[in-house]
Protein backbone atom coordinates (compact mmCIF):
# COMPACT_ATOMS: atom_id res chain seq x y z
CA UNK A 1 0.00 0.00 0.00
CA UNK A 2 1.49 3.16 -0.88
CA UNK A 3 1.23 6.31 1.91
CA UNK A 4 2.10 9.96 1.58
CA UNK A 5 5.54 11.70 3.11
CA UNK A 6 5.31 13.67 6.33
CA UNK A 7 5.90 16.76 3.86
CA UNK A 8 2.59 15.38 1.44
CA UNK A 9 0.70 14.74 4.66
CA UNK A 10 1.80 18.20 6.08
CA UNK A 11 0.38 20.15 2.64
CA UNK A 12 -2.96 17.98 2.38
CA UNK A 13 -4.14 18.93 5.66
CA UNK A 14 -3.98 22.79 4.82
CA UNK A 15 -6.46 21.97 1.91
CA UNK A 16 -10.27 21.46 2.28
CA UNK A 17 -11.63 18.46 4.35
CA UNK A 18 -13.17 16.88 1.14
CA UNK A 19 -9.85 17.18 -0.73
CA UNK A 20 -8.18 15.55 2.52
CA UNK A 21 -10.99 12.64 2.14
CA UNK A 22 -10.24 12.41 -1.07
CA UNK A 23 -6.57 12.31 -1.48
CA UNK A 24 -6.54 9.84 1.59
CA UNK A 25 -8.56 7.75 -0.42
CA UNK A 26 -6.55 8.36 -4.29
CA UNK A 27 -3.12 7.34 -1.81
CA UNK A 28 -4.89 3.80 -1.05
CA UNK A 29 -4.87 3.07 -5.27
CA UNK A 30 -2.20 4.93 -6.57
CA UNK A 31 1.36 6.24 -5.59
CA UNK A 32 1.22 10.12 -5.58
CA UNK A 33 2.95 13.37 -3.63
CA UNK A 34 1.05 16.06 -2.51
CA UNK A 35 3.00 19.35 -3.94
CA UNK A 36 1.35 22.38 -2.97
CA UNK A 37 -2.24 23.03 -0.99
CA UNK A 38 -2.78 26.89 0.47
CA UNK A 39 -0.16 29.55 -1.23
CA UNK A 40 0.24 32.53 0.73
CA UNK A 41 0.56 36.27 -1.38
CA UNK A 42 3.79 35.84 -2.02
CA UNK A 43 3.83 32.34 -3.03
CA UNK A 44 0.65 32.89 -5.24
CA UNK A 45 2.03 36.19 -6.59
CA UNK A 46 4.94 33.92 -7.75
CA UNK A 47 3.22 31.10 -9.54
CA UNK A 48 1.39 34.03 -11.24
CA UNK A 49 4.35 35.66 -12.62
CA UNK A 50 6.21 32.49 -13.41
CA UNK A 51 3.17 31.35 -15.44
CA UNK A 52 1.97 28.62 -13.26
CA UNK A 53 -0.79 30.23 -12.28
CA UNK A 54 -3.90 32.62 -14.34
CA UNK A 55 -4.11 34.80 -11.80
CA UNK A 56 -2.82 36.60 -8.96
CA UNK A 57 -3.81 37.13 -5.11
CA UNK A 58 -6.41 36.66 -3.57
CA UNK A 59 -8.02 35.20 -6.87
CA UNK A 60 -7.14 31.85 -6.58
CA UNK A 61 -8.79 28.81 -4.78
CA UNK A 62 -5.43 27.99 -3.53
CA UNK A 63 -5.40 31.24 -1.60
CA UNK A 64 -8.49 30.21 0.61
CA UNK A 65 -8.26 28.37 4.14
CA UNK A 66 -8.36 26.00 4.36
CA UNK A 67 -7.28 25.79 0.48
CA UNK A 68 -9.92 24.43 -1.94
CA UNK A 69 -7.54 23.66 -4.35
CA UNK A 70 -4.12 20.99 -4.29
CA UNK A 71 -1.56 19.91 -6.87
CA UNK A 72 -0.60 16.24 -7.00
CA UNK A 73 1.99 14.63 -8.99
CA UNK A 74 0.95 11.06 -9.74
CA UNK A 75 4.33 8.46 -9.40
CA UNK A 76 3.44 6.56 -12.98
CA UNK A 77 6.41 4.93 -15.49
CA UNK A 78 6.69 8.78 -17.53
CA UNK A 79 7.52 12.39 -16.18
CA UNK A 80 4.73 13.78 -14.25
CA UNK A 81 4.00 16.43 -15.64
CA UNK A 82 3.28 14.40 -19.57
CA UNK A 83 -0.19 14.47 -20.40
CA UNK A 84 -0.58 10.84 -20.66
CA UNK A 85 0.36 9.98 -17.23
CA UNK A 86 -1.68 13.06 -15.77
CA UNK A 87 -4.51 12.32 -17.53
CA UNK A 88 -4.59 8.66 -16.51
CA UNK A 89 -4.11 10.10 -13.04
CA UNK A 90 -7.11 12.20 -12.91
CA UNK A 91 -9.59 9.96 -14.39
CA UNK A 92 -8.41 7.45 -11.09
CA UNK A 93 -9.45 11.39 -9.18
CA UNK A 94 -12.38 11.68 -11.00
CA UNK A 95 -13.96 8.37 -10.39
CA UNK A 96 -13.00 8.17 -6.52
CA UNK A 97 -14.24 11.97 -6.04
CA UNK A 98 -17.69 10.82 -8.17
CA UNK A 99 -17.82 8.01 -5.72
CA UNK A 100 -17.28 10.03 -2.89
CA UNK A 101 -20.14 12.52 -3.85
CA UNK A 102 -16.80 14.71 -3.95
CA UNK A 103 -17.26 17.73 -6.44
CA UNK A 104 -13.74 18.37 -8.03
CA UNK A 105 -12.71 20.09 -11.44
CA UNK A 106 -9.20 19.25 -12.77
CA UNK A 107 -6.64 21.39 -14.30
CA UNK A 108 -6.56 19.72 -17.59
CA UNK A 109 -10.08 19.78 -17.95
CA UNK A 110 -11.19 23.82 -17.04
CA UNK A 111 -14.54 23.80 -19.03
CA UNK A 112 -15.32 19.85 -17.68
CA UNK A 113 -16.43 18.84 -21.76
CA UNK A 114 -14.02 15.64 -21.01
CA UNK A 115 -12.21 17.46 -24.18
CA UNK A 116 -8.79 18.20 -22.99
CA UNK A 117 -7.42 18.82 -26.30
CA UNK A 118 -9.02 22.01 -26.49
CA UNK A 119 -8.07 23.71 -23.15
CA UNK A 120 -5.58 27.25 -23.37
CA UNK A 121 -4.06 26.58 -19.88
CA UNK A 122 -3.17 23.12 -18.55
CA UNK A 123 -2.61 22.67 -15.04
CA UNK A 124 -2.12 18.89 -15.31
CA UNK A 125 -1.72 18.12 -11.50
CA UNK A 126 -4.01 20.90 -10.28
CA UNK A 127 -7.64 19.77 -8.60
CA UNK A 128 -9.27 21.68 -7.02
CA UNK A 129 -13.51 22.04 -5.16
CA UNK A 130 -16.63 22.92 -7.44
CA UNK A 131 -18.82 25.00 -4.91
């Protein structure tokens, strides 16, 4: 069975209960690190100029806390950020947060039309709550 790092264990629990549920639950099926939950202004400010993020502080759901909103890089044969491996990753999200009654949106997938070919920005490991 895999299990997260103190460090992945450390990040999850400044996100969202339901992400915490979630992600507890994703770790039980498939190897995975938790890389960022809540970004302060300066962290979020950073991502935004670097290009990892659309937008700026406060404007983000990673800004909110707890966060609604976590990156996850999925261990699978491949880099982790390749669309392949990201993609498989999030349809295993996808189906555990369906069966959890958990509503997520993923990066790679803004407008949810299961059409990721057609997306501007791609925030591969990026899920993040529908409220």
């Amino acid at each position: 069975m895999y299990r997260y790092s103190l460090k992945s264990k450390h990040i999850l629990s400044t996100c969202d209960e339901r992400l915490q549920r979630l992600f507890n639950k994703v770790i039980e099926h498939i190897d995975c690190s938790i890389i960022c939950g809540h970004r302060d202004k300066l962290t979020q400010n950073m991502a935004h100029i670097m290009g990892r993020s659309q937008v700026s502080w406060p404007n983000s759901k990673h800004n909110i806390s707890p966060s609604k909103a976590v990156d996850v890089a999925p261990y699978i044969v491949g880099v982790c950020w390749d669309i392949e491996p990201c993609t498989y990753f999030a349809g295993v999200v996808m189906g555990i947060a369906k069966s959890m009654s958990i509503p997520i949106r993923w990066g790679g997938d803004w407008n949810m039309d299961n059409n990721i070919s057609n997306e501007t920005f791609r925030d591969l490991c990026h899920f993040e709550i529908r409220d």
